[in-house]
PDB file of N, CA and C in Angstrom:
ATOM      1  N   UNK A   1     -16.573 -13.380  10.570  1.00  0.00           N
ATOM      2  CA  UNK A   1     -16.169 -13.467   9.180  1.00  0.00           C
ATOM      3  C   UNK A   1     -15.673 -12.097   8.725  1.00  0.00           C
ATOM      4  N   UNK A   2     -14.449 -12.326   8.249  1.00  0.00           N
ATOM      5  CA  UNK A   2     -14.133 -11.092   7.236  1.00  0.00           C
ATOM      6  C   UNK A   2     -14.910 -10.716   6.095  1.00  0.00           C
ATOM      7  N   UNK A   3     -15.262  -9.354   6.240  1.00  0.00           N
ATOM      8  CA  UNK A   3     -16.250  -9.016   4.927  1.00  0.00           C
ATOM      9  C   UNK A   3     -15.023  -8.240   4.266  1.00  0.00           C
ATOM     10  N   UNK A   4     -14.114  -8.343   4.455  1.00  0.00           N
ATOM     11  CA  UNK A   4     -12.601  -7.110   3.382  1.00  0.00           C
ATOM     12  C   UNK A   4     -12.068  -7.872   2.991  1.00  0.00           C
ATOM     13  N   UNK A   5     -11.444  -7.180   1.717  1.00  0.00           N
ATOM     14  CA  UNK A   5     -10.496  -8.135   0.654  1.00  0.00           C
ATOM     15  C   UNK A   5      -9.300  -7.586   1.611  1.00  0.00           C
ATOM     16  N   UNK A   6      -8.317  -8.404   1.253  1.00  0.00           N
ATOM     17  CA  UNK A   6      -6.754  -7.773   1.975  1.00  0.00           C
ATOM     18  C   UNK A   6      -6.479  -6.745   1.668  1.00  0.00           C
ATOM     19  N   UNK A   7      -5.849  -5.848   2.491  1.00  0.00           N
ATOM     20  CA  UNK A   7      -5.533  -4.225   1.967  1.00  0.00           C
ATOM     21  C   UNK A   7      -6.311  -3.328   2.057  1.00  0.00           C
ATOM     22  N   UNK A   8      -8.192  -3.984   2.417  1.00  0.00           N
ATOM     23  CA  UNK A   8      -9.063  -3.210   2.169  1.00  0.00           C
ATOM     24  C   UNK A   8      -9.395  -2.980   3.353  1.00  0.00           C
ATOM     25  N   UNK A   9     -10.564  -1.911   3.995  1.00  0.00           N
ATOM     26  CA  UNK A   9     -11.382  -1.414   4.818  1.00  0.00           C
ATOM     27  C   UNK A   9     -10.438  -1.819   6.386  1.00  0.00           C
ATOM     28  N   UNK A  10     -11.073  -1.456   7.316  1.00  0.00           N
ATOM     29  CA  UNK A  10     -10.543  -2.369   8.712  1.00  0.00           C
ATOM     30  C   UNK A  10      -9.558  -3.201   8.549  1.00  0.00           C
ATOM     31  N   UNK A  11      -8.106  -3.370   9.273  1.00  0.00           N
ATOM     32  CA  UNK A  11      -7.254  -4.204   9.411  1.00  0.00           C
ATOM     33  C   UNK A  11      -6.637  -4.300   8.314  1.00  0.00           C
ATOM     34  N   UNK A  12      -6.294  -3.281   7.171  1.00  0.00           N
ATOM     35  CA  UNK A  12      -5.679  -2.508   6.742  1.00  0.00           C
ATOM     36  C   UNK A  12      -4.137  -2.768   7.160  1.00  0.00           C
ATOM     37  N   UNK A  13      -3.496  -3.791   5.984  1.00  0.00           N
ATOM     38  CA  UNK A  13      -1.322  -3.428   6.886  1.00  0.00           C
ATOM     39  C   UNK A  13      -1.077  -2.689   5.493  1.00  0.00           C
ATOM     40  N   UNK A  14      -0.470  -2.177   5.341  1.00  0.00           N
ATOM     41  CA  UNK A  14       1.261  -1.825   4.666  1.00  0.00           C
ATOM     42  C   UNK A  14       2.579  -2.075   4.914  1.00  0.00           C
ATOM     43  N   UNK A  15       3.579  -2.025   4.046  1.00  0.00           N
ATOM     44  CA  UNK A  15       4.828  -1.752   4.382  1.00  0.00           C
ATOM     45  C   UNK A  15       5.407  -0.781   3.275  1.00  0.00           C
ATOM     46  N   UNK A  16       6.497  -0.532   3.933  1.00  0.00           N
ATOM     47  CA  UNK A  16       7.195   1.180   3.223  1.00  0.00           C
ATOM     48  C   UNK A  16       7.139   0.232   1.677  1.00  0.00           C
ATOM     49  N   UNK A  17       6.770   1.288   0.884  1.00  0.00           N
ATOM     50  CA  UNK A  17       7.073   0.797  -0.869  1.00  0.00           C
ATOM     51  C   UNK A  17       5.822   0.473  -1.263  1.00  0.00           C
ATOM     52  N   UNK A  18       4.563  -0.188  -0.365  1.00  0.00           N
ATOM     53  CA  UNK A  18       3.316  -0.299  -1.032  1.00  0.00           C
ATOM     54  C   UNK A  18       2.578   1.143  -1.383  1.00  0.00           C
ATOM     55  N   UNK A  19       1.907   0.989  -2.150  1.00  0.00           N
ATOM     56  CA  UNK A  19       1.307   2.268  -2.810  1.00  0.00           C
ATOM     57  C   UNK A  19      -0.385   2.078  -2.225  1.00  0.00           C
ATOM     58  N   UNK A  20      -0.848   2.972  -2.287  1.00  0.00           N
ATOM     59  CA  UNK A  20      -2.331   3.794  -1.194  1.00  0.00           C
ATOM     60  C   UNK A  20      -2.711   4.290  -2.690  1.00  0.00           C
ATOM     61  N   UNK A  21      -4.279   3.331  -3.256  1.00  0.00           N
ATOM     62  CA  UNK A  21      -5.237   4.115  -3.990  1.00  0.00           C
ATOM     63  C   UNK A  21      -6.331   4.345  -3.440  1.00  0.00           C
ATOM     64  N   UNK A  22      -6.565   6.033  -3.444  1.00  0.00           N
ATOM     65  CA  UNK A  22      -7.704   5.850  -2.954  1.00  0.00           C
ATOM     66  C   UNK A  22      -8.581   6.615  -3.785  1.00  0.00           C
ATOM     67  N   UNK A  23     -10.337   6.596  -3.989  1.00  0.00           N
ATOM     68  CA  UNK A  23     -11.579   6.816  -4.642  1.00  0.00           C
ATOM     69  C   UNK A  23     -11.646   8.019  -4.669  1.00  0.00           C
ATOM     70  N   UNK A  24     -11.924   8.345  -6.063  1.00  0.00           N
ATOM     71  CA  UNK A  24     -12.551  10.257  -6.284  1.00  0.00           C
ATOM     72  C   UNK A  24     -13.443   9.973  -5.101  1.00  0.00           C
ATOM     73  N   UNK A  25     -13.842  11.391  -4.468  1.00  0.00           N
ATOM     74  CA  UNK A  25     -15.043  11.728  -4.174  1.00  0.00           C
ATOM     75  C   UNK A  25     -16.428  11.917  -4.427  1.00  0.00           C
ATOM     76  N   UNK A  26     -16.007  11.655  -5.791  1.00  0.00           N
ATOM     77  CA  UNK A  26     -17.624  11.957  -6.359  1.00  0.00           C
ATOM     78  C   UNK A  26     -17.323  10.865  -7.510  1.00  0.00           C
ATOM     79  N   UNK A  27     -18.441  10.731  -8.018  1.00  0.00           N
ATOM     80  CA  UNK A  27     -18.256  10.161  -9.512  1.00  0.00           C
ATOM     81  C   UNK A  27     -18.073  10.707 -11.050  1.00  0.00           C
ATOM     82  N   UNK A  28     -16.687  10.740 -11.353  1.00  0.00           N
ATOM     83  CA  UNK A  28     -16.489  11.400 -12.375  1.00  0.00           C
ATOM     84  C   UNK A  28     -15.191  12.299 -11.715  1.00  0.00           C
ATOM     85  N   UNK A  29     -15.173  11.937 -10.771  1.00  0.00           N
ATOM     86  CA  UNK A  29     -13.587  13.051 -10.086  1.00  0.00           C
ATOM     87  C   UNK A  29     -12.494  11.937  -9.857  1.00  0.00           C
ATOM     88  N   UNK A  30     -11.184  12.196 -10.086  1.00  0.00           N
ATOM     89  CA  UNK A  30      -9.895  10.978 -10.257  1.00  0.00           C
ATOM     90  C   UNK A  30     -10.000  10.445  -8.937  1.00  0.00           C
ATOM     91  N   UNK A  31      -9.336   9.580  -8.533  1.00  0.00           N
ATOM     92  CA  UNK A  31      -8.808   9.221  -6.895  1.00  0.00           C
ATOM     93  C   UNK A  31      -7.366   9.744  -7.413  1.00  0.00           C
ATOM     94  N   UNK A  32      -6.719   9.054  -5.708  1.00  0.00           N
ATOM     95  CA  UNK A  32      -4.981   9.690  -6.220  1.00  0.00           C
ATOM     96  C   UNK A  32      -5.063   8.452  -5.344  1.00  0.00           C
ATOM     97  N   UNK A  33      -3.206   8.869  -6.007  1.00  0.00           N
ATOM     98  CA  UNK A  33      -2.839   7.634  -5.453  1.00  0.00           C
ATOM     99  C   UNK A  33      -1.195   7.829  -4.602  1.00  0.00           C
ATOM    100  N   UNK A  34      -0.593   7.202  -4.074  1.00  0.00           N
ATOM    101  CA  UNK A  34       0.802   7.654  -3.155  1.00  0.00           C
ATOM    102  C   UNK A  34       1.724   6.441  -2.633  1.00  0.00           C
ATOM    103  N   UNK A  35       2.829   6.574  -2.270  1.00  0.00           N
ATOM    104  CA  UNK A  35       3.486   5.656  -1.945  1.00  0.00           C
ATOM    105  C   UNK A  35       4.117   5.790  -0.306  1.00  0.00           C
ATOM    106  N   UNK A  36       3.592   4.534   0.194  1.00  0.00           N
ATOM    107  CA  UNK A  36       3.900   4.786   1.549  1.00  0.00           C
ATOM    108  C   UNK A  36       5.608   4.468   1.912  1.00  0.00           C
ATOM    109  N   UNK A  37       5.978   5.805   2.519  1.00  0.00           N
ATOM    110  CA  UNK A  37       6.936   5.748   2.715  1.00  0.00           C
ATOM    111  C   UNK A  37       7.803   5.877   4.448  1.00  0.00           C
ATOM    112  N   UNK A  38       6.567   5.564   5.135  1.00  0.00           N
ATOM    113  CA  UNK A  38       7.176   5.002   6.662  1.00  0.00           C
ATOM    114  C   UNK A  38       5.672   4.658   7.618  1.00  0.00           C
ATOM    115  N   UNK A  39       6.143   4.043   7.923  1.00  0.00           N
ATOM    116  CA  UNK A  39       5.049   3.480   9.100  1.00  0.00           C
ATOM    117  C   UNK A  39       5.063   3.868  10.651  1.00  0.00           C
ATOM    118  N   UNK A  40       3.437   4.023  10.922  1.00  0.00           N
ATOM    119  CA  UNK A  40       4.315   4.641  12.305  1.00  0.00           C
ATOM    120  C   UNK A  40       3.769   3.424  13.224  1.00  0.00           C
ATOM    121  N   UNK A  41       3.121   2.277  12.765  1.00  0.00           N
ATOM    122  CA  UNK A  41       3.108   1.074  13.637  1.00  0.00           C
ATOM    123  C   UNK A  41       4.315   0.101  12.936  1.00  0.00           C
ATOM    124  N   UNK A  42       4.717  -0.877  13.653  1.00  0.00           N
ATOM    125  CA  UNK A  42       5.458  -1.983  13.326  1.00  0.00           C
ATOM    126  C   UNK A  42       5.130  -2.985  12.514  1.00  0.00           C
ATOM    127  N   UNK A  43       3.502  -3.196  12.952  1.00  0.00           N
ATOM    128  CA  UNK A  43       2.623  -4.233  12.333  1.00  0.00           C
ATOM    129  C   UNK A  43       1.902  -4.017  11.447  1.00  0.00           C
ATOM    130  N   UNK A  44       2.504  -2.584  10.845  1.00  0.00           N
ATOM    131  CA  UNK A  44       1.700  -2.161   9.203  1.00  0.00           C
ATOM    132  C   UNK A  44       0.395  -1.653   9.546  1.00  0.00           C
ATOM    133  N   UNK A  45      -0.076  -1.282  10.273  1.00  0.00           N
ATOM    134  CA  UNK A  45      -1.626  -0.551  10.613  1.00  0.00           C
ATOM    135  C   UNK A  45      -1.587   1.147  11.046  1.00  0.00           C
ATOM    136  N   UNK A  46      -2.423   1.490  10.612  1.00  0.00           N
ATOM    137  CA  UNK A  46      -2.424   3.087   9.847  1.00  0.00           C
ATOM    138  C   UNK A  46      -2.107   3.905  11.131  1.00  0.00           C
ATOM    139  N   UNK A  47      -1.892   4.638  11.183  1.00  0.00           N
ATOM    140  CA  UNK A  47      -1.277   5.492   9.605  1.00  0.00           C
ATOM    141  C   UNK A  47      -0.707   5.670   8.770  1.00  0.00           C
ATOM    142  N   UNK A  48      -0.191   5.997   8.271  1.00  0.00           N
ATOM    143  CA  UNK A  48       1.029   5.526   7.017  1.00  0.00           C
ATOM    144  C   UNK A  48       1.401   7.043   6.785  1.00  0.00           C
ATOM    145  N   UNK A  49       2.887   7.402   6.467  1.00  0.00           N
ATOM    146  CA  UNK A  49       3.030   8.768   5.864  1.00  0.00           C
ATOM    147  C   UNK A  49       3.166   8.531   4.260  1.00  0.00           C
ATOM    148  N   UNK A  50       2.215   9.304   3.413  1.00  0.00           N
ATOM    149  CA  UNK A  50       2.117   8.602   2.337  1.00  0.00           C
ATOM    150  C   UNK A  50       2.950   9.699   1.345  1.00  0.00           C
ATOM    151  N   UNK A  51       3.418   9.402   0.491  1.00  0.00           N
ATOM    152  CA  UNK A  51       4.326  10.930  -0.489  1.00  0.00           C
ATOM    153  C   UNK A  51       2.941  10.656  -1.912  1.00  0.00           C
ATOM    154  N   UNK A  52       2.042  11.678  -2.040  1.00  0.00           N
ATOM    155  CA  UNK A  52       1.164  11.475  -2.903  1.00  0.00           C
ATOM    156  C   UNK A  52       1.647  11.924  -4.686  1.00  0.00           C
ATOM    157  N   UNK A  53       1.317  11.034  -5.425  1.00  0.00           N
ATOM    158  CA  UNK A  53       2.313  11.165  -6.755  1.00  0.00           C
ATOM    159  C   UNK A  53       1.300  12.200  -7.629  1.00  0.00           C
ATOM    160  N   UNK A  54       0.279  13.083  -7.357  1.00  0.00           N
ATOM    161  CA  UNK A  54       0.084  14.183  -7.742  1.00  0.00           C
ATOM    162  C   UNK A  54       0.534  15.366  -7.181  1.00  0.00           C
ATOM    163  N   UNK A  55       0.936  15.295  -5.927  1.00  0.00           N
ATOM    164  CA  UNK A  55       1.464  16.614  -5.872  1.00  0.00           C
ATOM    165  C   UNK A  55       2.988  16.671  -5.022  1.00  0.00           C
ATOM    166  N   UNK A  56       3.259  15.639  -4.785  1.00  0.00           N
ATOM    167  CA  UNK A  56       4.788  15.000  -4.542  1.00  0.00           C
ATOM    168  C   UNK A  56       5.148  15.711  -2.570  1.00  0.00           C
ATOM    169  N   UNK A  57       3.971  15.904  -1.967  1.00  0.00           N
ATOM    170  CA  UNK A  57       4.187  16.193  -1.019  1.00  0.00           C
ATOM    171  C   UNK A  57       3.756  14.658  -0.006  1.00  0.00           C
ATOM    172  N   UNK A  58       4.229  14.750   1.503  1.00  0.00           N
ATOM    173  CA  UNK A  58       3.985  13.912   2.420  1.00  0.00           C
ATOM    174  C   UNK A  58       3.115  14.174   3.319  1.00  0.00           C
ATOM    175  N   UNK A  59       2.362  13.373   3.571  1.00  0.00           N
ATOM    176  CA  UNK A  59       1.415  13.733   5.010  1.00  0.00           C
ATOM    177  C   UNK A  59       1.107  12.600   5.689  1.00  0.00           C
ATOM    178  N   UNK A  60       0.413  12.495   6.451  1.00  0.00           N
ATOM    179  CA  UNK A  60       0.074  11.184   7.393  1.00  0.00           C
ATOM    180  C   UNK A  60      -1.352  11.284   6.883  1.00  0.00           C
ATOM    181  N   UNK A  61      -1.140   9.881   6.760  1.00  0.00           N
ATOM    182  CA  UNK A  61      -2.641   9.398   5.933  1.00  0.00           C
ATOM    183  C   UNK A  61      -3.533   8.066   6.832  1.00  0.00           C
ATOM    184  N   UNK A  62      -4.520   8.796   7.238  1.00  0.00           N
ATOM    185  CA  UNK A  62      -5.393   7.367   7.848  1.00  0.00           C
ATOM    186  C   UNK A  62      -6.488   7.023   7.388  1.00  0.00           C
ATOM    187  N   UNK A  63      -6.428   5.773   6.338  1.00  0.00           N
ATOM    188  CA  UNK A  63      -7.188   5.462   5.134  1.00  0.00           C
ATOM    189  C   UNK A  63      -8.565   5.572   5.429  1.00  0.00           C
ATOM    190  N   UNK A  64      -9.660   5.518   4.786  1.00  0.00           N
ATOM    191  CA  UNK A  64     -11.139   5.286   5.070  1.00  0.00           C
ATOM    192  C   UNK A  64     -11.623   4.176   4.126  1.00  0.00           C
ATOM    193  N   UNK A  65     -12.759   4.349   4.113  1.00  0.00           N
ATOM    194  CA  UNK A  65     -13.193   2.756   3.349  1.00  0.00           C
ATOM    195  C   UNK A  65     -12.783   3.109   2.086  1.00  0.00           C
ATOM    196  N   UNK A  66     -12.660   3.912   1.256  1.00  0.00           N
ATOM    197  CA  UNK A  66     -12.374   4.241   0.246  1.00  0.00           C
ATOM    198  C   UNK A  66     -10.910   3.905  -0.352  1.00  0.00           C
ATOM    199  N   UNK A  67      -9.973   3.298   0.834  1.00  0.00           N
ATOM    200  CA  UNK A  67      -8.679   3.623   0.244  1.00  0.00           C
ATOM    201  C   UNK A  67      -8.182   2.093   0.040  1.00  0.00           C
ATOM    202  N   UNK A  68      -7.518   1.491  -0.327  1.00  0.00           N
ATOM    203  CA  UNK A  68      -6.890   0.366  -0.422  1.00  0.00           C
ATOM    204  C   UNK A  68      -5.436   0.620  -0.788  1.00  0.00           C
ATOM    205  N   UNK A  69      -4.405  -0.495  -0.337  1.00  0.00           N
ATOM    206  CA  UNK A  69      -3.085  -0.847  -0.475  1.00  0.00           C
ATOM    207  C   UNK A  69      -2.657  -1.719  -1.495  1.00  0.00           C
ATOM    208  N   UNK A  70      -1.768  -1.345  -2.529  1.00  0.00           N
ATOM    209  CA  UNK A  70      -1.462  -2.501  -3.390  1.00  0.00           C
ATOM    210  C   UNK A  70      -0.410  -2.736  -2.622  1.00  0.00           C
ATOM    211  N   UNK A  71      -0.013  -4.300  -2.767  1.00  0.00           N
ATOM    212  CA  UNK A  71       1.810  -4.248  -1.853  1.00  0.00           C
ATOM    213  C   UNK A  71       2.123  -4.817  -3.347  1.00  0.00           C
ATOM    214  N   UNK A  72       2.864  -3.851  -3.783  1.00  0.00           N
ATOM    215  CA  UNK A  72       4.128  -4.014  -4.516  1.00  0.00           C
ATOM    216  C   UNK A  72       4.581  -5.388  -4.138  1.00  0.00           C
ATOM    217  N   UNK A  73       5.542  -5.417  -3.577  1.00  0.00           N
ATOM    218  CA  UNK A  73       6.149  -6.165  -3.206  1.00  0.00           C
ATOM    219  C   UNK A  73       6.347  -7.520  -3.179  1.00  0.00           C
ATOM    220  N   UNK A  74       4.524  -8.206  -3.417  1.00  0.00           N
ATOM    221  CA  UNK A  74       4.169  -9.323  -3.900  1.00  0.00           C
ATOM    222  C   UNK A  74       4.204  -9.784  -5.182  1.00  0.00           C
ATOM    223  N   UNK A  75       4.335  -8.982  -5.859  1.00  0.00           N
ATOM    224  CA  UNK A  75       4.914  -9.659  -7.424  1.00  0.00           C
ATOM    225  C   UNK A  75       6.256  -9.490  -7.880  1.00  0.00           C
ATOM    226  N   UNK A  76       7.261  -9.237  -6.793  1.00  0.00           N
ATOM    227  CA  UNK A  76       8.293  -8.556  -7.021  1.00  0.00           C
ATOM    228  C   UNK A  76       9.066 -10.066  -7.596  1.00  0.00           C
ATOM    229  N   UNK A  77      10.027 -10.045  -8.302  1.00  0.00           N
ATOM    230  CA  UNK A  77      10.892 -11.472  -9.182  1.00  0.00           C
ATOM    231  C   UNK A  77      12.265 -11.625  -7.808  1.00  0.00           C
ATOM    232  N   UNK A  78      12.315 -12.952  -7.455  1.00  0.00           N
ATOM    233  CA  UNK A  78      13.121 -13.267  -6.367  1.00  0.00           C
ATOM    234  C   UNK A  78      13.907 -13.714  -6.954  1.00  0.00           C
ATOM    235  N   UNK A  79      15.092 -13.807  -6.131  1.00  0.00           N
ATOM    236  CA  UNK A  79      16.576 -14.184  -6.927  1.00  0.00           C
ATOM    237  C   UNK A  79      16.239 -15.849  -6.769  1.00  0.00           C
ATOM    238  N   UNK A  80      16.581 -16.211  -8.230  1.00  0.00           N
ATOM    239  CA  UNK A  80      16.364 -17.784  -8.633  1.00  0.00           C
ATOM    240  C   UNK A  80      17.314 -18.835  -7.424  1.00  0.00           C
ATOM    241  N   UNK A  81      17.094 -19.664  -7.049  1.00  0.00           N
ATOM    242  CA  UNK A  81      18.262 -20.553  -5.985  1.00  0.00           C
ATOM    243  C   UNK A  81      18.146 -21.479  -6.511  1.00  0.00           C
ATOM    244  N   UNK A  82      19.706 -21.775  -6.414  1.00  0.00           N
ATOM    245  CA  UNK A  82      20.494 -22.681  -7.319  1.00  0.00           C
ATOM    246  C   UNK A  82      20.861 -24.184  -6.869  1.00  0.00           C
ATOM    247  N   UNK A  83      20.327 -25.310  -7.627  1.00  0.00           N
ATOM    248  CA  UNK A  83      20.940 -26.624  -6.412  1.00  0.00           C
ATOM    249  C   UNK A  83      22.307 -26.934  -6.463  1.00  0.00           C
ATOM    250  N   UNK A  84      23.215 -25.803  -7.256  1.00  0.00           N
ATOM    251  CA  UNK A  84      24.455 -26.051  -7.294  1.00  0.00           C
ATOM    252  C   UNK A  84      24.710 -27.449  -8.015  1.00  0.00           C
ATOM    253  N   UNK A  85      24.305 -27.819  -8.350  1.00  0.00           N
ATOM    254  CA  UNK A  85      24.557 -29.242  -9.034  1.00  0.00           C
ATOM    255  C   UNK A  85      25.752 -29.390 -10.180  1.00  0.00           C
ATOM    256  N   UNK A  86      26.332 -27.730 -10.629  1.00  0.00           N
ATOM    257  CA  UNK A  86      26.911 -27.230 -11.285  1.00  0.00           C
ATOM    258  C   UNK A  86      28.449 -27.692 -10.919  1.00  0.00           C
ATOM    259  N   UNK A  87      28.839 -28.000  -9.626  1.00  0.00           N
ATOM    260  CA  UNK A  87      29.930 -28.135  -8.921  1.00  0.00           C
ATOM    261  C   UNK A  87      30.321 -29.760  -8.914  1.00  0.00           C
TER     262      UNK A  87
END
């Protein structure tokens, strides 16, 4: 049984454009957060080079339990298809 929500802990995917939040260290300290911008597996599993949006630099990031993936990408608005019925 999976004990992780998707995105979370172990088995962990991304793709370029999802964003990486991950947990202050302590309680009462921010997390940060970054946008992954290349993968170095095919199948979305870490590492990820992430560009972090506090300090706008890149590094290779290999998440810990702390970090999770939003994918963008899943709420993104798809182009409407048409039954042409118009014709």
């Amino acid at each position: 049984m999976n004990m992780y929500a998707p995105g979370h802990g172990p088995g962990i995917h991304a793709e370029v454009g999802d964003q990486i939040v991950v947990g202050g260290p302590t309680v009462g300290k921010p997390g940060r957060d970054g946008e992954v911008v290349a993968l170095h597996h095919q199948d979305g599993t870490p590492p990820y080079d992430v560009r972090w949006s506090d300090t706008g630099r890149t590094t290779v990031f290999f998440p810990g339990p702390d970090a999770h993936v939003r994918h963008l990408h899943e709420g993104a608005a798809r182009p409407a298809t048409s039954s042409r019925s118009d014709q």
